[in-house]
PDB file of N, CA and C in Angstrom:
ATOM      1  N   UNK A   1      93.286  87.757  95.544  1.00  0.00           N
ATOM      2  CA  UNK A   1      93.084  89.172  95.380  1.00  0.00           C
ATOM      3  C   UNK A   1      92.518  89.732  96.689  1.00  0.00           C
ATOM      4  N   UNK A   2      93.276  90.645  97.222  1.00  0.00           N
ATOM      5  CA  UNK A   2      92.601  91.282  98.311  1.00  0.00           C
ATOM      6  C   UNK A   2      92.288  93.057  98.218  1.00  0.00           C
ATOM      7  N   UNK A   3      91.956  93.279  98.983  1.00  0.00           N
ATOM      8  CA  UNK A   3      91.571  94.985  98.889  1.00  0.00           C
ATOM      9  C   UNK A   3      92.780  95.596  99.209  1.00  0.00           C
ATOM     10  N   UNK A   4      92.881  96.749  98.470  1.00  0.00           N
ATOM     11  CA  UNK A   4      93.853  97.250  98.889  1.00  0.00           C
ATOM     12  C   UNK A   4      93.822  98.521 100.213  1.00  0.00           C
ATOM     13  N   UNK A   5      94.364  98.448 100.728  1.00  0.00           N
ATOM     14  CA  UNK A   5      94.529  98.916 102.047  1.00  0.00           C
ATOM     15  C   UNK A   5      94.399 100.508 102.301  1.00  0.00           C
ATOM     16  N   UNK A   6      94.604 101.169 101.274  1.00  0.00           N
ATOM     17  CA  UNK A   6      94.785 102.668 101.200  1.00  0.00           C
ATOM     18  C   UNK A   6      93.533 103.075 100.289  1.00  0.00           C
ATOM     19  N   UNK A   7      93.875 102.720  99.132  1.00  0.00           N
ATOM     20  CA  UNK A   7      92.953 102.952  97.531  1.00  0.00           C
ATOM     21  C   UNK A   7      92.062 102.122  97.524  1.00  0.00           C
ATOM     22  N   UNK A   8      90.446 102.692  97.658  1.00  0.00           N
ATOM     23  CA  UNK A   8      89.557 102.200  97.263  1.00  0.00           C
ATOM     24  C   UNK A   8      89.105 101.846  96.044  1.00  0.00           C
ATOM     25  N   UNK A   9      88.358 100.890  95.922  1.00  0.00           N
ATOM     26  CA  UNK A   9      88.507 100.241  94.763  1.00  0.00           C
ATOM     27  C   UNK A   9      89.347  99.556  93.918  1.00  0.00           C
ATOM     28  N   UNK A  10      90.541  99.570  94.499  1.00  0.00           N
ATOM     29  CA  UNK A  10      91.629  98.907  94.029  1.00  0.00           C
ATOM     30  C   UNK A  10      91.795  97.830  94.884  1.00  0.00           C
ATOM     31  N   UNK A  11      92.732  96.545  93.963  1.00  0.00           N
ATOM     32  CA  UNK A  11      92.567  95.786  94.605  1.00  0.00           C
ATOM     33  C   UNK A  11      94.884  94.872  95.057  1.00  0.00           C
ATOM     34  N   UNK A  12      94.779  94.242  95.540  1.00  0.00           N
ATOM     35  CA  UNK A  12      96.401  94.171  95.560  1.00  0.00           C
ATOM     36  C   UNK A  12      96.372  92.546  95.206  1.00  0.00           C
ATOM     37  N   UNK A  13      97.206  91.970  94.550  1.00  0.00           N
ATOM     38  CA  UNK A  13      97.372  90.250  93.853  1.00  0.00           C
ATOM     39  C   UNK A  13      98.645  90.216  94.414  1.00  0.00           C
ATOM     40  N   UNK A  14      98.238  88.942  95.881  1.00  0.00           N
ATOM     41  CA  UNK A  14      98.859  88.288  96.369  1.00  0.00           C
ATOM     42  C   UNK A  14      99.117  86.863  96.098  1.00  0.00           C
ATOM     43  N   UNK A  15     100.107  85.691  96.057  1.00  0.00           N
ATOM     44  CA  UNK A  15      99.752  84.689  96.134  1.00  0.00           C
ATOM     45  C   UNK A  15     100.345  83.783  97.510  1.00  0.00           C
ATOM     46  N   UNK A  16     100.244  82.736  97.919  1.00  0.00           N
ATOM     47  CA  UNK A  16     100.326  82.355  99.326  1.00  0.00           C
ATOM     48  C   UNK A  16     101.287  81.349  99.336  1.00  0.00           C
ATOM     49  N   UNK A  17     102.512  81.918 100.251  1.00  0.00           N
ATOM     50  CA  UNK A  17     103.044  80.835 100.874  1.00  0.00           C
ATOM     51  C   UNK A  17     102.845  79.803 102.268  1.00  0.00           C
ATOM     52  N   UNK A  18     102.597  78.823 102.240  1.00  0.00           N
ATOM     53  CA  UNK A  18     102.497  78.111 103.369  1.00  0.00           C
ATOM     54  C   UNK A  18     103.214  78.287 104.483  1.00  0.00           C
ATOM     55  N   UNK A  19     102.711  78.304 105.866  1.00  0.00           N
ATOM     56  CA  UNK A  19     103.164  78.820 107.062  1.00  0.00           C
ATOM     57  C   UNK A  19     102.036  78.754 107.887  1.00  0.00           C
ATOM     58  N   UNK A  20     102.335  78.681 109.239  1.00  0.00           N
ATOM     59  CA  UNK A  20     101.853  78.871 110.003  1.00  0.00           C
ATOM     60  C   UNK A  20     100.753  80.245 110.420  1.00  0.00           C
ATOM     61  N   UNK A  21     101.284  81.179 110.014  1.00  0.00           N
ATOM     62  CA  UNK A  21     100.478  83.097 110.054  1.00  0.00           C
ATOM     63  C   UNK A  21     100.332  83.282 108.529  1.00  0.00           C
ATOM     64  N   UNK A  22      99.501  84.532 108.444  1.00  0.00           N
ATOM     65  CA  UNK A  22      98.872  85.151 107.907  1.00  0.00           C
ATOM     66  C   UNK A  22     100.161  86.344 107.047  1.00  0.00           C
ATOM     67  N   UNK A  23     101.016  85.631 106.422  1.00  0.00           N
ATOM     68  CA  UNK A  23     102.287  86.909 106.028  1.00  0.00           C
ATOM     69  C   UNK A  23     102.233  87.418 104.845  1.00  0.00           C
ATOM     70  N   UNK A  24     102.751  88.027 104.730  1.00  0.00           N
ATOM     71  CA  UNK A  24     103.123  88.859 103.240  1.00  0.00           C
ATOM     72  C   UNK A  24     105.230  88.830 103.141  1.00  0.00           C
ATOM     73  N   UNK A  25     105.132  88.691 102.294  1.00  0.00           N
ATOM     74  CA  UNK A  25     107.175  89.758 102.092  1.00  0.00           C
ATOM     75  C   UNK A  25     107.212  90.136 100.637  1.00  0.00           C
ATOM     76  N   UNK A  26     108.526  90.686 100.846  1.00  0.00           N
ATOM     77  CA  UNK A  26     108.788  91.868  99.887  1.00  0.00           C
ATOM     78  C   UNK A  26     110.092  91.673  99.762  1.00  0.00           C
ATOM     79  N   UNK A  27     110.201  91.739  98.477  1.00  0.00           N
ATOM     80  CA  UNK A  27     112.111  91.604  98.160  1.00  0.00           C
ATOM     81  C   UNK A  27     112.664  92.275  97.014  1.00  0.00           C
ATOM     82  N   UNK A  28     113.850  92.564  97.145  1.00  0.00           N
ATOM     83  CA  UNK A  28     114.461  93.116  96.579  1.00  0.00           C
ATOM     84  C   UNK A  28     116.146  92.898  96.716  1.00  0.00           C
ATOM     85  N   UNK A  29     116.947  94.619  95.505  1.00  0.00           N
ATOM     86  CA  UNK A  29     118.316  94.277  95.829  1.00  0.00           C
ATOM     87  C   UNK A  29     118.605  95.882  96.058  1.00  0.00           C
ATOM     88  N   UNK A  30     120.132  95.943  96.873  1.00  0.00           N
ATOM     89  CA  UNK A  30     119.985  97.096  97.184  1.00  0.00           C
ATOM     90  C   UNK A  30     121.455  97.528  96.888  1.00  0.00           C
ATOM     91  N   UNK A  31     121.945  98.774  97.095  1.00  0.00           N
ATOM     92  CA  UNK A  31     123.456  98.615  97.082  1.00  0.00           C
ATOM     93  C   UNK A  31     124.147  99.688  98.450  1.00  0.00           C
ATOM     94  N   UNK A  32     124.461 100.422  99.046  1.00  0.00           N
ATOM     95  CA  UNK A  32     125.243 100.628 100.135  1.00  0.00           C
ATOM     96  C   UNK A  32     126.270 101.978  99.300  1.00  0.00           C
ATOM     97  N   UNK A  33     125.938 103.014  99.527  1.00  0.00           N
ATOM     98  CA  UNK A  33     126.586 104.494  99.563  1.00  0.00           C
ATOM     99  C   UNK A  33     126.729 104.676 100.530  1.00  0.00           C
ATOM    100  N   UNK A  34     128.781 104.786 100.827  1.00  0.00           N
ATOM    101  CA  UNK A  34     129.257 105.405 101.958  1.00  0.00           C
ATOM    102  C   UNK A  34     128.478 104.206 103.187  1.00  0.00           C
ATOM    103  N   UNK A  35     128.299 103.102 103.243  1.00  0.00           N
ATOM    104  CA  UNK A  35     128.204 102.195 104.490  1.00  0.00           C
ATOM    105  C   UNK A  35     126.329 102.419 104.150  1.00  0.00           C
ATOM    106  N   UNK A  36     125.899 103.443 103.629  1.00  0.00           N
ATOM    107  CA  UNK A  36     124.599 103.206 104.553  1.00  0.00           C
ATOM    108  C   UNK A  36     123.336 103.224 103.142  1.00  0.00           C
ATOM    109  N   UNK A  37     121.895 102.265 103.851  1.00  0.00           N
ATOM    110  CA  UNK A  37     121.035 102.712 102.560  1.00  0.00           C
ATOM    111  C   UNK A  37     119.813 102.581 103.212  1.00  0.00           C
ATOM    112  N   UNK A  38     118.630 103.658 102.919  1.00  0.00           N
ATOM    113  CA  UNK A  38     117.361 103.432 103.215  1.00  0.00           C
ATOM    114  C   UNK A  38     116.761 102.811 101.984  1.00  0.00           C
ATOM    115  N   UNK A  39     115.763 101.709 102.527  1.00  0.00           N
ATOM    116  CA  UNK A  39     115.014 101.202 101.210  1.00  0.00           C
ATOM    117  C   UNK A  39     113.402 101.127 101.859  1.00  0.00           C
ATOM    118  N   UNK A  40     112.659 101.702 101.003  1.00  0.00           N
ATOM    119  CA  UNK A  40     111.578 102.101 101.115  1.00  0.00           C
ATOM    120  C   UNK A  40     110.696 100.591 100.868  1.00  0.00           C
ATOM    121  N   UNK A  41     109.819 100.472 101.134  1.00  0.00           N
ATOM    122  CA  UNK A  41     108.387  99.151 100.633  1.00  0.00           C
ATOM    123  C   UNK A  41     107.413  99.873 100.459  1.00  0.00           C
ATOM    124  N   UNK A  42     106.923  99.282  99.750  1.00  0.00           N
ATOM    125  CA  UNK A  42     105.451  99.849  99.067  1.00  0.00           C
ATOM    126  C   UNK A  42     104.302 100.603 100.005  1.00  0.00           C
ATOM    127  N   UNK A  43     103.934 101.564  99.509  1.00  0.00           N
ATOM    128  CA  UNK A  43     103.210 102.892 100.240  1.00  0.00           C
ATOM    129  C   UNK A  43     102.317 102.220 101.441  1.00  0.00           C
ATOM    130  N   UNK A  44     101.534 101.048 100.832  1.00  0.00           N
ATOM    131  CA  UNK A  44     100.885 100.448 101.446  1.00  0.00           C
ATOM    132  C   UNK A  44     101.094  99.471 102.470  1.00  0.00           C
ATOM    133  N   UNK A  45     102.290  99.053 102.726  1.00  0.00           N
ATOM    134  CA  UNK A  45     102.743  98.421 104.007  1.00  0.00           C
ATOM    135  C   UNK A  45     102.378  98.680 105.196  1.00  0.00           C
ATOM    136  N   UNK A  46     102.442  99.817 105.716  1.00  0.00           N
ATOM    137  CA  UNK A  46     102.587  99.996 107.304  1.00  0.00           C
ATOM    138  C   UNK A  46     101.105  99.716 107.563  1.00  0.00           C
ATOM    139  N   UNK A  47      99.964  99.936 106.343  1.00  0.00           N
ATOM    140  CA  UNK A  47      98.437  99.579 106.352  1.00  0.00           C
ATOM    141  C   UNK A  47      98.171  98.087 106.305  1.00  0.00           C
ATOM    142  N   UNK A  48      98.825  97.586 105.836  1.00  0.00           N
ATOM    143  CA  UNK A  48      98.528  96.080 105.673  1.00  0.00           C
ATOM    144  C   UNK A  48      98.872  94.952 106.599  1.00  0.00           C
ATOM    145  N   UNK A  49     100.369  96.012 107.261  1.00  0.00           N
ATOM    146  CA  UNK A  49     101.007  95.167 108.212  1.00  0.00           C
ATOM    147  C   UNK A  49     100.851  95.014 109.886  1.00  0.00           C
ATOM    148  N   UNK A  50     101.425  94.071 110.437  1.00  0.00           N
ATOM    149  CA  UNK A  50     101.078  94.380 112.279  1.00  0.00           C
ATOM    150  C   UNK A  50     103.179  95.004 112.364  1.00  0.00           C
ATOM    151  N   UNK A  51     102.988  95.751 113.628  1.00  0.00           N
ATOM    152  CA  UNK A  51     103.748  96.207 113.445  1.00  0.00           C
ATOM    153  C   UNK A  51     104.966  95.094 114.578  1.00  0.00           C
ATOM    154  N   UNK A  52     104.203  94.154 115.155  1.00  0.00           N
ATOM    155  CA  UNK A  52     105.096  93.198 115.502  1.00  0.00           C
ATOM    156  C   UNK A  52     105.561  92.192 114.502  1.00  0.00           C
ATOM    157  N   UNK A  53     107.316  91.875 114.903  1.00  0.00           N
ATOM    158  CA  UNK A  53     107.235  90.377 114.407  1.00  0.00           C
ATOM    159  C   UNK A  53     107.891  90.947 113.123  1.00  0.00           C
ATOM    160  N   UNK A  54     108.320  92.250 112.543  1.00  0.00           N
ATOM    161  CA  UNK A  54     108.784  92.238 110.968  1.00  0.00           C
ATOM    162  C   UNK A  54     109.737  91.842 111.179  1.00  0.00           C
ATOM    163  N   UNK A  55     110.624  91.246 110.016  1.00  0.00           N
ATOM    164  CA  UNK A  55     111.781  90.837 110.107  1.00  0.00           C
ATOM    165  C   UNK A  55     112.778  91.115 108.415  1.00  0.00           C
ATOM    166  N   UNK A  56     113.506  91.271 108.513  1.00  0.00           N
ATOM    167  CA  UNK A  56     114.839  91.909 107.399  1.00  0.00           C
ATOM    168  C   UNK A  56     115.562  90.837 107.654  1.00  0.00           C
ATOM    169  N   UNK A  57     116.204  89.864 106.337  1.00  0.00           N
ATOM    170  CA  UNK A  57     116.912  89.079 105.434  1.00  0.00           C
ATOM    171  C   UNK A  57     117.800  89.616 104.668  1.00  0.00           C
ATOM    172  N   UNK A  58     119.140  89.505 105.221  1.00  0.00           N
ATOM    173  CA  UNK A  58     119.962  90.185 103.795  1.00  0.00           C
ATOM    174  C   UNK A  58     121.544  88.976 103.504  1.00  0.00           C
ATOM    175  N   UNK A  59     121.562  89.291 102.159  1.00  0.00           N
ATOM    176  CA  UNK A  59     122.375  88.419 101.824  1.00  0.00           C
ATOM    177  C   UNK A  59     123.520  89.606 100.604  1.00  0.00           C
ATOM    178  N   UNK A  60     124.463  88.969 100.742  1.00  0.00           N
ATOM    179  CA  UNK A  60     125.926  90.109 100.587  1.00  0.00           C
ATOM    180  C   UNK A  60     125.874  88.982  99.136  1.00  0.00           C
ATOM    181  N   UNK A  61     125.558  90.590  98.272  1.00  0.00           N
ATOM    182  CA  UNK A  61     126.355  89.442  96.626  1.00  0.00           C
ATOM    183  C   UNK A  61     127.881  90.263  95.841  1.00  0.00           C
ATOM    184  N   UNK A  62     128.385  89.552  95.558  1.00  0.00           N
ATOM    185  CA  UNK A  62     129.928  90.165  95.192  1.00  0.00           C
ATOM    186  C   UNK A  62     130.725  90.487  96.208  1.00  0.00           C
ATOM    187  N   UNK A  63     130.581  90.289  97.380  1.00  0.00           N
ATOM    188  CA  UNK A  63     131.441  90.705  98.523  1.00  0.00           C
ATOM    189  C   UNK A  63     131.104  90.232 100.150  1.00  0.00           C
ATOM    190  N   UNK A  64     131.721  91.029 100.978  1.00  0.00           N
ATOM    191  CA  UNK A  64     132.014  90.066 101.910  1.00  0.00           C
ATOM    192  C   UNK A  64     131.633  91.261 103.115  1.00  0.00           C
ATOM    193  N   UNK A  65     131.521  92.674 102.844  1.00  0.00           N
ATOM    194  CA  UNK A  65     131.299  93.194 104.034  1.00  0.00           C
ATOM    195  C   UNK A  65     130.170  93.185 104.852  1.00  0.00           C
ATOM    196  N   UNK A  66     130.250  93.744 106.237  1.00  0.00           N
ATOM    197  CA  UNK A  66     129.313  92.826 107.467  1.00  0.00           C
ATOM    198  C   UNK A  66     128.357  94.173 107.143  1.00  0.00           C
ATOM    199  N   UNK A  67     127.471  93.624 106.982  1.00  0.00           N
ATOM    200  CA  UNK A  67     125.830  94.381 106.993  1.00  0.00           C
ATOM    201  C   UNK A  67     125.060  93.713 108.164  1.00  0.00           C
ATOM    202  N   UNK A  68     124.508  95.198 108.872  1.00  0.00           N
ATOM    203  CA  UNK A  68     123.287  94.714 109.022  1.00  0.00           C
ATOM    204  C   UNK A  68     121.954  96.095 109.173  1.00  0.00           C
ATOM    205  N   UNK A  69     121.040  95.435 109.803  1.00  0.00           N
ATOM    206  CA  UNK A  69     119.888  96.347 109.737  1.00  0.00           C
ATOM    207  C   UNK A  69     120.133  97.198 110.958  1.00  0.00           C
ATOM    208  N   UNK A  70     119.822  98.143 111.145  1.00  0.00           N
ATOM    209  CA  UNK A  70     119.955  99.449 111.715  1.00  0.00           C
ATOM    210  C   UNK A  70     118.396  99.653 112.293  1.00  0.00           C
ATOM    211  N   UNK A  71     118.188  99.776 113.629  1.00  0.00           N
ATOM    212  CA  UNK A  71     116.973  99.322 113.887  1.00  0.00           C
ATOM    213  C   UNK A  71     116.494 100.666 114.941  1.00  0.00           C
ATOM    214  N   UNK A  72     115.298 101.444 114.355  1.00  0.00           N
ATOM    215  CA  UNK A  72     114.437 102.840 114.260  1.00  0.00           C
ATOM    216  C   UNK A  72     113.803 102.300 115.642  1.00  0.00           C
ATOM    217  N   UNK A  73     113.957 102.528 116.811  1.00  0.00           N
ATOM    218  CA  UNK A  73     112.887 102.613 118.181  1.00  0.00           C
ATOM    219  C   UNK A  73     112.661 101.003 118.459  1.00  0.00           C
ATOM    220  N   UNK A  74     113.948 100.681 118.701  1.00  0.00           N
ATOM    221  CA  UNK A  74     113.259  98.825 118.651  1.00  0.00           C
ATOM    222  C   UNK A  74     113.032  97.513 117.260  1.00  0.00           C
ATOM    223  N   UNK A  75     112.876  98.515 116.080  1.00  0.00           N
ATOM    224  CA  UNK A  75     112.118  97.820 115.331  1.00  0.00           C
ATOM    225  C   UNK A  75     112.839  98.065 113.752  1.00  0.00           C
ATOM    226  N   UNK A  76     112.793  96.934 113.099  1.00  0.00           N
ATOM    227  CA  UNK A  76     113.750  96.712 111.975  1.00  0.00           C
ATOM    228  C   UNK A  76     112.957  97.263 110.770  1.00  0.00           C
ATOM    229  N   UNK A  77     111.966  97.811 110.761  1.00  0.00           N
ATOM    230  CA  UNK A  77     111.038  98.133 110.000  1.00  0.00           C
ATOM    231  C   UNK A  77     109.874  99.413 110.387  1.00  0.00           C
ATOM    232  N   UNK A  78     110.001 100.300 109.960  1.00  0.00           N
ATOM    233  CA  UNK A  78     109.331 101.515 110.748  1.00  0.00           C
ATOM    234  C   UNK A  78     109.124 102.445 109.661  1.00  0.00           C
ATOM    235  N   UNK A  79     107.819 102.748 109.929  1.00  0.00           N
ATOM    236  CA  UNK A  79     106.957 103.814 108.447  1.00  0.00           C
ATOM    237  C   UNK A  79     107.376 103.292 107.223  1.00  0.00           C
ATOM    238  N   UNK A  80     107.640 102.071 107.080  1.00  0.00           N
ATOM    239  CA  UNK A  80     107.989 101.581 105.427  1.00  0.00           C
ATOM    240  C   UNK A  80     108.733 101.122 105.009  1.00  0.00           C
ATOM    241  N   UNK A  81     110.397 101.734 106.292  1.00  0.00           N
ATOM    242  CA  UNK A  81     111.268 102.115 105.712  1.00  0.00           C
ATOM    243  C   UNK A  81     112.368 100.605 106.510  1.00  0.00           C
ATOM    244  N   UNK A  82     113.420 100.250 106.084  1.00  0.00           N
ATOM    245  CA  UNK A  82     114.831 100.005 106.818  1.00  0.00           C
ATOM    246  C   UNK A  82     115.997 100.336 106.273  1.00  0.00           C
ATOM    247  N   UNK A  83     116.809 100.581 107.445  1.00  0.00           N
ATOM    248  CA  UNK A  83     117.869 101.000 107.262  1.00  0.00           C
ATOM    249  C   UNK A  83     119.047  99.847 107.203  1.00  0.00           C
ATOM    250  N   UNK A  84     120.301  99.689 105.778  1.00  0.00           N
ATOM    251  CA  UNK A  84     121.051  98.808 106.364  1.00  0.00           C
ATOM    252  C   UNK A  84     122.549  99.474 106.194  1.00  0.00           C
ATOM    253  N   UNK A  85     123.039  98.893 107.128  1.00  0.00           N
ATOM    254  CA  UNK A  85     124.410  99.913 107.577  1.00  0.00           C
ATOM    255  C   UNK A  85     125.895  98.878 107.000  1.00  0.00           C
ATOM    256  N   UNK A  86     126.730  99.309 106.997  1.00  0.00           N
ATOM    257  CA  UNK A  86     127.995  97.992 107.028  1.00  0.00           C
ATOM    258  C   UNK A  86     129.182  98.983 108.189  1.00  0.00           C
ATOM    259  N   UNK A  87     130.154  98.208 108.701  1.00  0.00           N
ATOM    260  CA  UNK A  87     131.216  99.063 109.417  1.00  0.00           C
ATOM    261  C   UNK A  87     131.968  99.180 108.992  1.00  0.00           C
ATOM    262  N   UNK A  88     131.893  99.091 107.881  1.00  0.00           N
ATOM    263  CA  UNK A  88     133.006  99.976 106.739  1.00  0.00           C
ATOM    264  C   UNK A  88     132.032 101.619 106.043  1.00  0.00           C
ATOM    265  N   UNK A  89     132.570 102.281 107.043  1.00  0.00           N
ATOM    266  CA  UNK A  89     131.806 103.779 106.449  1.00  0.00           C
ATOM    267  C   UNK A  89     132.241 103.926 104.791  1.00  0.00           C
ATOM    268  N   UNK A  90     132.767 103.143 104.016  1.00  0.00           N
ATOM    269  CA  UNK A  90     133.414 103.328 102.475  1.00  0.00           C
ATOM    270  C   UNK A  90     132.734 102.525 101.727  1.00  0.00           C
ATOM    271  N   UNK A  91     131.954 101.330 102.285  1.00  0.00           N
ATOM    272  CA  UNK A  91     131.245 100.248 101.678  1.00  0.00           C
ATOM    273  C   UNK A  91     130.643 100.634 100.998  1.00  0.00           C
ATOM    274  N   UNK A  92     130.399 100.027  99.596  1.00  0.00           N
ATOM    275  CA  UNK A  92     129.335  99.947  98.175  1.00  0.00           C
ATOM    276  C   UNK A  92     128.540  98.756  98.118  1.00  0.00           C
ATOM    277  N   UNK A  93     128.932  97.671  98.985  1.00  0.00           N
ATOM    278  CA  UNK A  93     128.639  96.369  99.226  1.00  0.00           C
ATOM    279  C   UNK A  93     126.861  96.304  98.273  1.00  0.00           C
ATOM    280  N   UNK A  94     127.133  95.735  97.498  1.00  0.00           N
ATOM    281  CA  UNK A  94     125.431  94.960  97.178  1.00  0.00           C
ATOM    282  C   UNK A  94     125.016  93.636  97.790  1.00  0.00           C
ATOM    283  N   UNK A  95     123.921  93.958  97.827  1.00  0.00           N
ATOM    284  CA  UNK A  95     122.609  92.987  98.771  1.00  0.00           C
ATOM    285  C   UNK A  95     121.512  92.783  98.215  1.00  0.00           C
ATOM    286  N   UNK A  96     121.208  91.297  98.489  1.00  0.00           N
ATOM    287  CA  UNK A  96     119.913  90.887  98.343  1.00  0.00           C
ATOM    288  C   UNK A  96     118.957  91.671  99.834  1.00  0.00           C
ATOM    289  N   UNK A  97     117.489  91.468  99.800  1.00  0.00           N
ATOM    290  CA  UNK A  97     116.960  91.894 100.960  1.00  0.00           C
ATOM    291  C   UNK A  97     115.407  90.775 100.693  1.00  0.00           C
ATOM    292  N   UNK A  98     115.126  90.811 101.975  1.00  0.00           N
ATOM    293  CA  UNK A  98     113.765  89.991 101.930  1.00  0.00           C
ATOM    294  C   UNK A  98     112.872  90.827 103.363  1.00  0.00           C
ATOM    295  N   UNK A  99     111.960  91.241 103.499  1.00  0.00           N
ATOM    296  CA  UNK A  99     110.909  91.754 104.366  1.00  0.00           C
ATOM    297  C   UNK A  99     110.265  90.756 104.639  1.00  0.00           C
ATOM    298  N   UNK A 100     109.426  90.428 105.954  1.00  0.00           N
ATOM    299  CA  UNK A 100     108.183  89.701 106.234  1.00  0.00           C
ATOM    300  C   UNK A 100     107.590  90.100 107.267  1.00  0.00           C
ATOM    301  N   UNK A 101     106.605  90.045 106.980  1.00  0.00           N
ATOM    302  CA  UNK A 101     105.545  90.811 107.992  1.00  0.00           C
ATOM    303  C   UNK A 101     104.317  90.036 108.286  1.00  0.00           C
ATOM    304  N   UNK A 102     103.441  90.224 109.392  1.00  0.00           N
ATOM    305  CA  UNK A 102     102.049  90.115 109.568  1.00  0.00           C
ATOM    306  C   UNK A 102     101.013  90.535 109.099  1.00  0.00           C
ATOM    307  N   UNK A 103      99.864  89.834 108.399  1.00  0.00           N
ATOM    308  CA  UNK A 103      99.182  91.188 107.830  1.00  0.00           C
ATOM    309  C   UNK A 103      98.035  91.349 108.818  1.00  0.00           C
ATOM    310  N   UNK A 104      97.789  92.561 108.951  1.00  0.00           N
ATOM    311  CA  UNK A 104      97.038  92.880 110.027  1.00  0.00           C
ATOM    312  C   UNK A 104      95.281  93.279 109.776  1.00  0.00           C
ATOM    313  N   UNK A 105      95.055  92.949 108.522  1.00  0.00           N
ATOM    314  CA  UNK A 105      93.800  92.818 108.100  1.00  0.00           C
ATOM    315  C   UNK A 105      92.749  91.513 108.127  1.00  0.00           C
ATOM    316  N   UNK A 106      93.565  90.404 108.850  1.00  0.00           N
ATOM    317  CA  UNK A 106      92.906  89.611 109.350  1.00  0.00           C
ATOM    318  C   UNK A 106      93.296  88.721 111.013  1.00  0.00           C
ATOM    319  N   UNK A 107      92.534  87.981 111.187  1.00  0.00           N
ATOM    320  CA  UNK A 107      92.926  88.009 112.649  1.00  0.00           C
ATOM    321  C   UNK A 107      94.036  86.652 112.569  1.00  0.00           C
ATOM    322  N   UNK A 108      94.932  86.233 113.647  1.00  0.00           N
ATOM    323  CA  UNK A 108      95.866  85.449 113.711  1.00  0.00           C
ATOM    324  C   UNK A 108      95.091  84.067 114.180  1.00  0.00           C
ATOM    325  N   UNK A 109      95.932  83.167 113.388  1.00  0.00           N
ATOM    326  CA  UNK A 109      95.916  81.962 112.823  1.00  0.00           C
ATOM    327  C   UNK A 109      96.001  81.037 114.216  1.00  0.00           C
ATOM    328  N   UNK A 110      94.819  79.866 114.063  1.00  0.00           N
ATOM    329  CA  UNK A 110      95.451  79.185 115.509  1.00  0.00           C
ATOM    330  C   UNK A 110      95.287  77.824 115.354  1.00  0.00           C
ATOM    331  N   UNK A 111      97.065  77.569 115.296  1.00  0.00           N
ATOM    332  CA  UNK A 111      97.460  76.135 115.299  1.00  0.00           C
ATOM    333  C   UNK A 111      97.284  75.154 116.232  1.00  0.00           C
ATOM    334  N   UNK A 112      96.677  73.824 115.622  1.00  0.00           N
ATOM    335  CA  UNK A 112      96.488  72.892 116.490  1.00  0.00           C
ATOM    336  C   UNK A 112      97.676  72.122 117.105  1.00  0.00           C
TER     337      UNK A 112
END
């Protein structure tokens, strides 16, 4: 249980995967209107997170068209949000998605 980042007194239930850093992710499924889709993460992300190092996972279910992330000033992840595109401007294509991030409420991890 950690604090939550925005709302005081509230608290956010994490549980931990093994790794090297200090991460969090976020997943979901998405689907693709006209080639393109913004998908939002939880209000509290851009507070919790470092803004280096995010990274977007996507996996094509029922089909075959080429997705990828659409990337805001450098970065695959920006105010919350990513964008994923396909080059088929007609695509409906559904997707898995996976986020991972740094969390930036504690300091980085140092491996021996």
């Amino acid at each position: 249980m950690i604090d939550h980042p925005l709302v005081q007194g509230k608290k956010l239930v994490h549980a931990a995967i093994e790794g090297p850093e200090a991460a969090v992710y976020y997943r979901g499924e998405g689907q693709l209107t006209n080639g393109r889709i913004v998908v939002s993460l939880p209000r509290y992300f851009e507070a919790l997170t470092r803004l280096e190092g995010r990274t977007v996972m996507l996996t094509n279910v029922d089909g075959f068209d080429r997705l990828a992330i659409q990337r805001d000033d450098t970065m695959q992840v920006k105010a919350g949000k990513f964008t994923v595109i396909s080059d088929r401007p007609d695509s409906d294509q559904r997707f898995s998605w996976e986020v991972k991030a740094v969390r930036s409420d504690i300091g980085v991890l140092e491996a021996d």
